[in-house]
PDB file of N, CA and C in Angstrom:
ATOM      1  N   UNK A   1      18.089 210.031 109.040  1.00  0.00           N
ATOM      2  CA  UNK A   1      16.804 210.032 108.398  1.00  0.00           C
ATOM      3  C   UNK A   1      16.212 208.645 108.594  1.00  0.00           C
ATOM      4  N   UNK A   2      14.882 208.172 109.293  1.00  0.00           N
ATOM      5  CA  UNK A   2      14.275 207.549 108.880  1.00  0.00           C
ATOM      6  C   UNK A   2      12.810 207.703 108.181  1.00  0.00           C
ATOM      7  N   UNK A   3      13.212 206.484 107.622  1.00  0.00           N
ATOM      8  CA  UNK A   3      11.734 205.870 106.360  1.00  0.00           C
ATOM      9  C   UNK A   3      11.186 204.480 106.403  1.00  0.00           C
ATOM     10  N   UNK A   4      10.180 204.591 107.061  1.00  0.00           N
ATOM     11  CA  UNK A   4       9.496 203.047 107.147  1.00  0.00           C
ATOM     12  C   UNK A   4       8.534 203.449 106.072  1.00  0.00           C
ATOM     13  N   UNK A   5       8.681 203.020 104.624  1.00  0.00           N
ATOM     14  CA  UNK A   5       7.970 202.589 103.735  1.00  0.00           C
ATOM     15  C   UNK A   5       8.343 201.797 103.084  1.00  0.00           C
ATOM     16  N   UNK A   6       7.165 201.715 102.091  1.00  0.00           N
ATOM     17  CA  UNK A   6       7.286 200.192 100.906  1.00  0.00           C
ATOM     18  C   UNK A   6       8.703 200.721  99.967  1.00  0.00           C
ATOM     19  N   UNK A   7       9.533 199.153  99.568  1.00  0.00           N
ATOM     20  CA  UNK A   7      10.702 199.025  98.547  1.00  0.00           C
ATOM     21  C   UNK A   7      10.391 200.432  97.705  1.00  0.00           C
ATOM     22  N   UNK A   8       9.489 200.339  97.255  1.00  0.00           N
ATOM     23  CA  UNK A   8       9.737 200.845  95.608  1.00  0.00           C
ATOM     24  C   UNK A   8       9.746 202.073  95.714  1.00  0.00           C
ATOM     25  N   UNK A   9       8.720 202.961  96.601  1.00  0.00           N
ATOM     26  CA  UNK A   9       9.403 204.414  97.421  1.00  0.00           C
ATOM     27  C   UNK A   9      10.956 204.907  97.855  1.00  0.00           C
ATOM     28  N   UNK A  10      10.958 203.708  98.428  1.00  0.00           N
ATOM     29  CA  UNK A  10      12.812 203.930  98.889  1.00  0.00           C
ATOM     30  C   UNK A  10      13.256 204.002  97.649  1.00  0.00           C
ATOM     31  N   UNK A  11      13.178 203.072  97.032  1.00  0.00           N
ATOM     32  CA  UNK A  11      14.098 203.203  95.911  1.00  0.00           C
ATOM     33  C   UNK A  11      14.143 204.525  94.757  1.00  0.00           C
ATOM     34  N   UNK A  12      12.723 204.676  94.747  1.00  0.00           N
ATOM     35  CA  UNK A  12      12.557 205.964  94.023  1.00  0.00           C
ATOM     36  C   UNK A  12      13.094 207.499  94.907  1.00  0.00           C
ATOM     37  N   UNK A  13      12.464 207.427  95.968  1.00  0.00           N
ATOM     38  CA  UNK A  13      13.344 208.305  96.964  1.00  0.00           C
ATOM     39  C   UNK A  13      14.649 208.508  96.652  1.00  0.00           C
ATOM     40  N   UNK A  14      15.763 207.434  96.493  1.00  0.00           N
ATOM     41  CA  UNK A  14      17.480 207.161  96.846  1.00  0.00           C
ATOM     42  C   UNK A  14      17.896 208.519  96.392  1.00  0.00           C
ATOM     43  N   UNK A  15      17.283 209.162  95.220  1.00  0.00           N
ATOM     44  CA  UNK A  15      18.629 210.208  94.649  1.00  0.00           C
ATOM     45  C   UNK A  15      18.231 211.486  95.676  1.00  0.00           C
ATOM     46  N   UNK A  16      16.708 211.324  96.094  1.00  0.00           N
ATOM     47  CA  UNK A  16      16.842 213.033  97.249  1.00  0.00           C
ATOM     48  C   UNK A  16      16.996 212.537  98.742  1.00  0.00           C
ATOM     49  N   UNK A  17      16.831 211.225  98.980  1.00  0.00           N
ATOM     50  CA  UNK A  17      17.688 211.174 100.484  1.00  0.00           C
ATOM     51  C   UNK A  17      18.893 211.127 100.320  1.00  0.00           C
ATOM     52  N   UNK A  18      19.344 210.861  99.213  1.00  0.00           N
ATOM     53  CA  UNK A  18      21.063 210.645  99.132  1.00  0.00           C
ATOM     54  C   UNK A  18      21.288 212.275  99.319  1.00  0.00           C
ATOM     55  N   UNK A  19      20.869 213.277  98.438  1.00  0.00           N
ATOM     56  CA  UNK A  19      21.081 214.552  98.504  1.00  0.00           C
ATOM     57  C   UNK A  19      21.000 215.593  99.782  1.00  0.00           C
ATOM     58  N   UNK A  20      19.860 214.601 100.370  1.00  0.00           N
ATOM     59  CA  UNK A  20      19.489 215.536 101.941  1.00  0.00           C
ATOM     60  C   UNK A  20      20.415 215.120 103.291  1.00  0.00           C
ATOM     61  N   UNK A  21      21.277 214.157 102.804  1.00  0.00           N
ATOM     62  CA  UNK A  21      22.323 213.632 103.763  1.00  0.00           C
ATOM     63  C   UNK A  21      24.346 214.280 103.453  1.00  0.00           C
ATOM     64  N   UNK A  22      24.210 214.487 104.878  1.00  0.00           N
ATOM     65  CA  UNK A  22      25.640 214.923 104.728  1.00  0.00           C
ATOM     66  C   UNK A  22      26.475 213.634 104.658  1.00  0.00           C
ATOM     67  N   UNK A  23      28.247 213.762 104.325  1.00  0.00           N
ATOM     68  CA  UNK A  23      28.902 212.435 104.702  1.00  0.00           C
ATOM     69  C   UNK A  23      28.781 212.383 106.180  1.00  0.00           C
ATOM     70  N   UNK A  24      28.449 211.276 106.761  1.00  0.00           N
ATOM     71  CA  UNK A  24      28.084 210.864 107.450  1.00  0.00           C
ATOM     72  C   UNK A  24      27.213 210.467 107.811  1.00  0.00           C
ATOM     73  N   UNK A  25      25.503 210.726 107.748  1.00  0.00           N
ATOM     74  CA  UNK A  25      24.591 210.744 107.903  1.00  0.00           C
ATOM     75  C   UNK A  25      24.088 209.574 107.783  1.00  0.00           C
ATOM     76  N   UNK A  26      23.023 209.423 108.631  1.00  0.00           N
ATOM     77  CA  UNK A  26      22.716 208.348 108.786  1.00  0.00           C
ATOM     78  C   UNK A  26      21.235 207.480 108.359  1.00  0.00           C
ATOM     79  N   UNK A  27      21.108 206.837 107.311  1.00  0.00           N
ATOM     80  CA  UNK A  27      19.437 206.675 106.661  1.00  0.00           C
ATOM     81  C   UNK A  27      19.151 204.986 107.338  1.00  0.00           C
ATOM     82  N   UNK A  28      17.850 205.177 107.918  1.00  0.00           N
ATOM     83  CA  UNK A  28      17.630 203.542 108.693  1.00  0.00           C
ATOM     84  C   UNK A  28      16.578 203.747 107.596  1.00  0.00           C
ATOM     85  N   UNK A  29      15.815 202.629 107.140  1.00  0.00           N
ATOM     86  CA  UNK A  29      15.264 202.055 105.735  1.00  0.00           C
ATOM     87  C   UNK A  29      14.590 201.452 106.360  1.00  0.00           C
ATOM     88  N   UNK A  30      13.190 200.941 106.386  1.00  0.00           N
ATOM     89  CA  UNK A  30      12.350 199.876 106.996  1.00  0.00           C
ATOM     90  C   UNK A  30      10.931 199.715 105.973  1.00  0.00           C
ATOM     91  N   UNK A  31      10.371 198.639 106.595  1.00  0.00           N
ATOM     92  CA  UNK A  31       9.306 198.227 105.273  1.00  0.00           C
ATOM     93  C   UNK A  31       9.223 197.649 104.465  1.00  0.00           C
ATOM     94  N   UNK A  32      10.224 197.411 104.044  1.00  0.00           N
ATOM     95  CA  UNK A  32      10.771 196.488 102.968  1.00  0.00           C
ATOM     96  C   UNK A  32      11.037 194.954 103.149  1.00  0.00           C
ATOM     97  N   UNK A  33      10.658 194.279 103.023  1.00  0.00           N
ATOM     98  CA  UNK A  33      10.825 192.653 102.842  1.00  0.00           C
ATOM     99  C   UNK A  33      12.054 192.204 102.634  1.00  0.00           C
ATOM    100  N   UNK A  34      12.573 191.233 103.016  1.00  0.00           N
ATOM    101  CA  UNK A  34      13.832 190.275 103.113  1.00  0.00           C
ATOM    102  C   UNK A  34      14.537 189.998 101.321  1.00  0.00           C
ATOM    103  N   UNK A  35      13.317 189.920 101.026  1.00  0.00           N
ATOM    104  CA  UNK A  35      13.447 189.547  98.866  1.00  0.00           C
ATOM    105  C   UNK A  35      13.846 190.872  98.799  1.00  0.00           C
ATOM    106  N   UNK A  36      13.159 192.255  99.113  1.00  0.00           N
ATOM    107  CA  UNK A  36      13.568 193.577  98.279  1.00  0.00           C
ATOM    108  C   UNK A  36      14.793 194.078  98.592  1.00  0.00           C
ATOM    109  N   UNK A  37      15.489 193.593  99.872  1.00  0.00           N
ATOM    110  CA  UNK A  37      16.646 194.166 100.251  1.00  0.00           C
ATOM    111  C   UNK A  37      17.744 194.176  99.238  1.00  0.00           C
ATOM    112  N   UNK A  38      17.725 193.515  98.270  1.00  0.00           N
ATOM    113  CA  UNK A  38      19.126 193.437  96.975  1.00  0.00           C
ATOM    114  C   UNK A  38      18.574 194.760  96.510  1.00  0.00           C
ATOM    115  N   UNK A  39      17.390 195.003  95.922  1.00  0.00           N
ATOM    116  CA  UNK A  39      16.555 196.165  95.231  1.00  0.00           C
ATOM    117  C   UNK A  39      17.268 197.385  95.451  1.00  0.00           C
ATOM    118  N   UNK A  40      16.642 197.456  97.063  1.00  0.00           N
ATOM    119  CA  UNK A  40      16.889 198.868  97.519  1.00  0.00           C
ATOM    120  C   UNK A  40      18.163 199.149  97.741  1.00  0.00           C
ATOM    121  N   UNK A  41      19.110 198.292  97.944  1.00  0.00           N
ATOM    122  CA  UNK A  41      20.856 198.085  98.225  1.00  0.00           C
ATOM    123  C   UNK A  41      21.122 199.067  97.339  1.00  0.00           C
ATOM    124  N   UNK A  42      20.667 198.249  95.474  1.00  0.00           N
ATOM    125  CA  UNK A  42      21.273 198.528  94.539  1.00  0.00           C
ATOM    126  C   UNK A  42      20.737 200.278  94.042  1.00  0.00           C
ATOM    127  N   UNK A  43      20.179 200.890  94.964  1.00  0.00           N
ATOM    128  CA  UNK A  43      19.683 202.417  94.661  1.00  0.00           C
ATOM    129  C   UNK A  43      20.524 202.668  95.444  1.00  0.00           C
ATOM    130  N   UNK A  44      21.210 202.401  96.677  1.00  0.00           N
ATOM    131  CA  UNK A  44      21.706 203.525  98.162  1.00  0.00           C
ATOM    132  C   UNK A  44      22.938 203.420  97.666  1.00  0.00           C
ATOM    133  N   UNK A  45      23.376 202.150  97.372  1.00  0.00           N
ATOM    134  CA  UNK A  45      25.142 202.271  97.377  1.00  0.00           C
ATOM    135  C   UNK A  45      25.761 202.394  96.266  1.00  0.00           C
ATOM    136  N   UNK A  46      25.497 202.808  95.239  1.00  0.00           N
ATOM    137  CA  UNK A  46      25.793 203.702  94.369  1.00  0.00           C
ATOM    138  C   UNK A  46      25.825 205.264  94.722  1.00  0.00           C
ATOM    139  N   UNK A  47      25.059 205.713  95.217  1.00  0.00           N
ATOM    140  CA  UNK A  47      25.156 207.151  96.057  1.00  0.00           C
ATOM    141  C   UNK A  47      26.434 207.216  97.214  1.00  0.00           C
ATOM    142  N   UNK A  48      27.082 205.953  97.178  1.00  0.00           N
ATOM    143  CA  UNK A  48      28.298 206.450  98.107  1.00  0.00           C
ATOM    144  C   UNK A  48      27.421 205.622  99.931  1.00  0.00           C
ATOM    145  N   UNK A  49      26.509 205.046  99.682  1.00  0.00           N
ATOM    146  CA  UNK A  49      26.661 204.742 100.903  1.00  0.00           C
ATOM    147  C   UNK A  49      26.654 203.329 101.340  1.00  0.00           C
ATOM    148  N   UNK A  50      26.862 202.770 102.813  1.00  0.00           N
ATOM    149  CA  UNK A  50      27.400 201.508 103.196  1.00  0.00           C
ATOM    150  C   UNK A  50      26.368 200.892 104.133  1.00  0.00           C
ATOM    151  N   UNK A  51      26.524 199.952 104.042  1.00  0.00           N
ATOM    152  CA  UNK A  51      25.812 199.071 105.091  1.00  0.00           C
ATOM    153  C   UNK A  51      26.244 198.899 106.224  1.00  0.00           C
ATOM    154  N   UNK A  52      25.420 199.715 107.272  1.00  0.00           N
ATOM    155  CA  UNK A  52      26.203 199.231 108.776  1.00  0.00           C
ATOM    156  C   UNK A  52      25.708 198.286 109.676  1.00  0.00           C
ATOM    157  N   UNK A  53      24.574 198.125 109.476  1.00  0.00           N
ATOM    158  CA  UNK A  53      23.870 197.068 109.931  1.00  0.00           C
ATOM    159  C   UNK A  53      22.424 196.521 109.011  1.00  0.00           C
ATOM    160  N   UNK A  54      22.058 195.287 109.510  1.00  0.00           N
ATOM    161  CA  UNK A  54      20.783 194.658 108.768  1.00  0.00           C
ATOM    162  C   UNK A  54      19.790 194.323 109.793  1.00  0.00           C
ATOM    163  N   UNK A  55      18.358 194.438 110.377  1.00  0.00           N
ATOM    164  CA  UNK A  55      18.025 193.763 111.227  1.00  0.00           C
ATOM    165  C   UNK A  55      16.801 193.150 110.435  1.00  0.00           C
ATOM    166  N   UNK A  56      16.437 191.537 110.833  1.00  0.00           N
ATOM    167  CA  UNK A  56      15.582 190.876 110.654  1.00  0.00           C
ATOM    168  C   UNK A  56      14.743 190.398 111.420  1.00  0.00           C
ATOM    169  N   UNK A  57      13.291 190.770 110.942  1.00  0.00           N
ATOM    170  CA  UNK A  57      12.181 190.173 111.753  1.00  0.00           C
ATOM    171  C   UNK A  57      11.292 189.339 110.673  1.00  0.00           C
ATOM    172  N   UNK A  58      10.822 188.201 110.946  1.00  0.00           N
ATOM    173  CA  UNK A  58      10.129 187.741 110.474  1.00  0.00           C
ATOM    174  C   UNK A  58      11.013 187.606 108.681  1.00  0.00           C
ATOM    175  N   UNK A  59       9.494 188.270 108.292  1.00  0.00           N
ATOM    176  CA  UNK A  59      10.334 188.484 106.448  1.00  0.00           C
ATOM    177  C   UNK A  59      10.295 189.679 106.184  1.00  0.00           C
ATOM    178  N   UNK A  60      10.454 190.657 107.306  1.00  0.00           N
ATOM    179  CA  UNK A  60      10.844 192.003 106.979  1.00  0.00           C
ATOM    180  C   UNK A  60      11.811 192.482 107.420  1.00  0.00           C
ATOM    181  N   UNK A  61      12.394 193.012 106.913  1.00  0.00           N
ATOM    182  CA  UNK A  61      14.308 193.903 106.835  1.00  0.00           C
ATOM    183  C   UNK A  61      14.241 195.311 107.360  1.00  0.00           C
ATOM    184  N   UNK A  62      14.950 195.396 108.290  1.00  0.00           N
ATOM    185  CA  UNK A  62      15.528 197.184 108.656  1.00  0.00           C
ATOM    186  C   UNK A  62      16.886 197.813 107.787  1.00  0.00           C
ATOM    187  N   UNK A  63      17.006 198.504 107.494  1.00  0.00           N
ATOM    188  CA  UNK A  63      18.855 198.910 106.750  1.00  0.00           C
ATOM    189  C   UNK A  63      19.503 200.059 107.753  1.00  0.00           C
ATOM    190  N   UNK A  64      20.202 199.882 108.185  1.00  0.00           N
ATOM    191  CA  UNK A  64      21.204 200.807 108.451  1.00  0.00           C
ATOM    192  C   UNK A  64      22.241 201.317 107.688  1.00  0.00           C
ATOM    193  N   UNK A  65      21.751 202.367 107.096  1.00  0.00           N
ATOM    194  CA  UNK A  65      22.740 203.012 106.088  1.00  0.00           C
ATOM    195  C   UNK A  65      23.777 204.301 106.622  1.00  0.00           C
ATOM    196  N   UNK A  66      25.000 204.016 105.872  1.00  0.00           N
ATOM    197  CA  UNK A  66      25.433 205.529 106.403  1.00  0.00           C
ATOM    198  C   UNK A  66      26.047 206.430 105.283  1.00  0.00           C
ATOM    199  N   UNK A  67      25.886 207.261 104.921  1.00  0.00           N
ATOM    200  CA  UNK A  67      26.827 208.002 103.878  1.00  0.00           C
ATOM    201  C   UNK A  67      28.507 208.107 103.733  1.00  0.00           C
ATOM    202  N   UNK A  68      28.861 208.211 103.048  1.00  0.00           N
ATOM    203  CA  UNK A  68      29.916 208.305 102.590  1.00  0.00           C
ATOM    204  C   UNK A  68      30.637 209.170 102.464  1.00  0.00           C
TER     205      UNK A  68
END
């Protein structure tokens, strides 16, 4: 699944992308600023999922998430 929108969407999103993902699955996260990345962390990985990668541009953050 990707989602290039603003923090506070993702975060509100977390409990039905967490639901629409199998274990394994894979959520890339974008839009979000370098500051919001603790934010949105603290919604995904509680749902069981991990950080597989981070990419940085500028002062905006990509997430590579994967389920659990």
């Amino acid at each position: 699944m990707f989602a290039n929108i603003l923090a506070a969407p993702l975060v509100e999103l977390a409990p039905e992308i967490g639901a629409a993902l199998k274990s394994g699955g894979v959520a890339i996260l974008s839009g979000l600023l370098r500051t919001q990345e603790e934010r949105v962390l603290d919604a995904y990985l509680p749902l069981g999922f991990v950080v597989e990668q981070t990419i940085h541009h500028d002062a905006w953050s990509a997430l590579q998430l994967r389920k659990g």
